[in-house]
C-alpha atoms as a PDB file:
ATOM      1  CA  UNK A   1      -9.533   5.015  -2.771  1.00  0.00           C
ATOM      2  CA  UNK A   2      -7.140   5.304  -0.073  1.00  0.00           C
ATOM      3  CA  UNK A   3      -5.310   8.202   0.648  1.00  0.00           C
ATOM      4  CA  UNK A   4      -1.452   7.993   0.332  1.00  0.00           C
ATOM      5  CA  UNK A   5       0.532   9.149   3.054  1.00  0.00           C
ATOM      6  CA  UNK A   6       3.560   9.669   0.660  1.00  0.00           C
ATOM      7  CA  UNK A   7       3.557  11.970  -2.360  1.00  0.00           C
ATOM      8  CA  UNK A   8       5.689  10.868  -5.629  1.00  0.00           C
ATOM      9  CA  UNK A   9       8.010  12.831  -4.945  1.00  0.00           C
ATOM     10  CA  UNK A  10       8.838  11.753  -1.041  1.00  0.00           C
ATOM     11  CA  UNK A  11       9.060   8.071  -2.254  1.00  0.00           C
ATOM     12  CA  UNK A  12      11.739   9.222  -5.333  1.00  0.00           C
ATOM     13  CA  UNK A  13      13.415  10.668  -2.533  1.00  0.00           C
ATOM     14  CA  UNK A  14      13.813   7.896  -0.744  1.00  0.00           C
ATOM     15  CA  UNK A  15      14.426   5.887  -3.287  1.00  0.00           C
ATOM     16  CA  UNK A  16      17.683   8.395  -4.223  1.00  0.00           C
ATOM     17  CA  UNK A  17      18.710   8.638  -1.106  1.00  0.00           C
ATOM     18  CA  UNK A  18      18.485   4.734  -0.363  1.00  0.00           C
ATOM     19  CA  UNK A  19      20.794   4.488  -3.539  1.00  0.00           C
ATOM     20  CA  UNK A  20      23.288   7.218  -2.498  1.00  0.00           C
ATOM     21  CA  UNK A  21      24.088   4.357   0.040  1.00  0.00           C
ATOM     22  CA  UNK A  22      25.294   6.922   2.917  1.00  0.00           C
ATOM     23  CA  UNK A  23      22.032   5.519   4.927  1.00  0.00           C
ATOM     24  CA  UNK A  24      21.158   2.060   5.326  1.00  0.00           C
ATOM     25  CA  UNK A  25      17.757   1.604   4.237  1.00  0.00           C
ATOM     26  CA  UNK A  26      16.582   0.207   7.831  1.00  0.00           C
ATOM     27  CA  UNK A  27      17.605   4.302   9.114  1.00  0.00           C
ATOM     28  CA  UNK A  28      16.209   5.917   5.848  1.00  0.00           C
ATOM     29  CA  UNK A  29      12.655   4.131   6.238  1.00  0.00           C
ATOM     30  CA  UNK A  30      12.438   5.135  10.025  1.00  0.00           C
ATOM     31  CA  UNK A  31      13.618   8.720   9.634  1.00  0.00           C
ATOM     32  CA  UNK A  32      10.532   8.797   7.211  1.00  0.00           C
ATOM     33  CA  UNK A  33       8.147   6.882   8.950  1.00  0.00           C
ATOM     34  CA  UNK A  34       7.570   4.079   6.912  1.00  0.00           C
ATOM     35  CA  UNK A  35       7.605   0.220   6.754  1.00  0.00           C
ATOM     36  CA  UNK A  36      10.736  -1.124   5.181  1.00  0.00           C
ATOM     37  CA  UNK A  37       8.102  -3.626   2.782  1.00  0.00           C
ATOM     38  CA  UNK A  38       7.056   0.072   1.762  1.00  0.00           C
ATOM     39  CA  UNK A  39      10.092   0.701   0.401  1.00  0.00           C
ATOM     40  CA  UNK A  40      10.791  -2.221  -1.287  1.00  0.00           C
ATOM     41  CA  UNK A  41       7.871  -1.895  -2.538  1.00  0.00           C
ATOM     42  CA  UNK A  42       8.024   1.293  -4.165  1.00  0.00           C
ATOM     43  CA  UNK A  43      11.399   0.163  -5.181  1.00  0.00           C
ATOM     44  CA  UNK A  44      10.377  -2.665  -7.525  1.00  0.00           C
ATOM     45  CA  UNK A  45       7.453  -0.767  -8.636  1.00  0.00           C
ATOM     46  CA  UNK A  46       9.255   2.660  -9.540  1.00  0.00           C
ATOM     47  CA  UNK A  47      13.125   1.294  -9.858  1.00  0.00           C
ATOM     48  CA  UNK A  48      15.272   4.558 -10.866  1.00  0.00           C
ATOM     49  CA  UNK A  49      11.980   6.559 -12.391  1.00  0.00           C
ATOM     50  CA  UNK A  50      11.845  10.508 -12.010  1.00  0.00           C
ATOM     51  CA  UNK A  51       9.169  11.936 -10.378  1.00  0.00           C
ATOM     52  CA  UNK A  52       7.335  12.864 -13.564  1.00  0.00           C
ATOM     53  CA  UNK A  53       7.487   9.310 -14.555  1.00  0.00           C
ATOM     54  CA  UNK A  54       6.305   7.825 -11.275  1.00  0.00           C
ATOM     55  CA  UNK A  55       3.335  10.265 -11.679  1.00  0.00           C
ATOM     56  CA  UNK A  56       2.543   9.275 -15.316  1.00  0.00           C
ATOM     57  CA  UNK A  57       2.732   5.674 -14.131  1.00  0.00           C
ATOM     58  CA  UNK A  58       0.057   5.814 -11.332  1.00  0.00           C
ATOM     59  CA  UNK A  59      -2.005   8.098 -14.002  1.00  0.00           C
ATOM     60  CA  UNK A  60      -1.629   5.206 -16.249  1.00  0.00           C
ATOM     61  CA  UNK A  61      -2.948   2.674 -13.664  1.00  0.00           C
ATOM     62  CA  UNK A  62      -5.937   4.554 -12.641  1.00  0.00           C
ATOM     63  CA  UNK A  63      -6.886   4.713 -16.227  1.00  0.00           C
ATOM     64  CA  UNK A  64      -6.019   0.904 -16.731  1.00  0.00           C
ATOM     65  CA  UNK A  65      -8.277   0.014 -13.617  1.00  0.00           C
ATOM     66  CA  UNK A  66     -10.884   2.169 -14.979  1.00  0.00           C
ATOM     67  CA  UNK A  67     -11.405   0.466 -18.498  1.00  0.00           C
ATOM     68  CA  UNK A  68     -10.604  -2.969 -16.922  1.00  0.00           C
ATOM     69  CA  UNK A  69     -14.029  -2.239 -14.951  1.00  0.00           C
ATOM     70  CA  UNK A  70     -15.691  -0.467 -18.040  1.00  0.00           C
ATOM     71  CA  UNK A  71     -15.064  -4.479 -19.859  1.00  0.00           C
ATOM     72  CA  UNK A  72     -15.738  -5.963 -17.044  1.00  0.00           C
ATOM     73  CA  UNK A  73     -19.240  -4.293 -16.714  1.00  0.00           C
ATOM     74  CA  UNK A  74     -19.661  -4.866 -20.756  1.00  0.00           C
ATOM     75  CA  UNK A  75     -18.873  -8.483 -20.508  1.00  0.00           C
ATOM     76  CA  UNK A  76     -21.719  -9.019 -18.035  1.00  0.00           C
ATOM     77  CA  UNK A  77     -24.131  -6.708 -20.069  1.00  0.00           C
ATOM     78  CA  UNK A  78     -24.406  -3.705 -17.170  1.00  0.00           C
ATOM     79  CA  UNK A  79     -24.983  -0.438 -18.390  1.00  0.00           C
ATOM     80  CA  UNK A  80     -22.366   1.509 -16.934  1.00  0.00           C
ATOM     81  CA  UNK A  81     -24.501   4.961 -17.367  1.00  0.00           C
ATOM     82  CA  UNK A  82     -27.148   3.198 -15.396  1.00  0.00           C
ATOM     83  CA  UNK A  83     -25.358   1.334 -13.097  1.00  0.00           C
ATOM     84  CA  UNK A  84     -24.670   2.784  -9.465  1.00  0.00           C
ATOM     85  CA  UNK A  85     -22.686  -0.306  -7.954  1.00  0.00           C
ATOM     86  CA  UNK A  86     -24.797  -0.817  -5.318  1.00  0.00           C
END
């Protein structure tokens, strides 16, 4: 997986600061570092969330990605204790 250059709680605090509104979001995103599509990204994906929430929810799509491989390897009749993906 690839690693993230932000941590939950740098992108929440963006995201806060974005909607303080003192910044435009143009200044905000190069004062970080990052692309503006970042941030709009991370926008529609997290919204208003807390940084406990934005954690749960990438916990919560690692274990959704995880199962929808564990059916996908049922469905084709791999055994997943015996399969190495290679």
């Amino acid at each position: 997986m690839k690693q993230r250059k932000f941590s939950e709680e740098q992108i929440i605090k963006l995201l806060q600061e974005a909607k303080k509104g003192e910044q435009s979001v143009e200044e905000l995103c190069r004062e970080a570092a990052c692309n503006t599509a970042s941030f709009y990204t991370w926008k529609a994906k997290s919204g208003d969330a807390t940084v406990d929430e934005a954690r749960r929810l990438r916990q919560l799509e690692r274990e959704n990605e995880r199962l929808l491989k564990l059916v996908g390897q049922q469905r084709f009749g791999v055994d997943p204790l015996r399969w190495t993906g290679s």
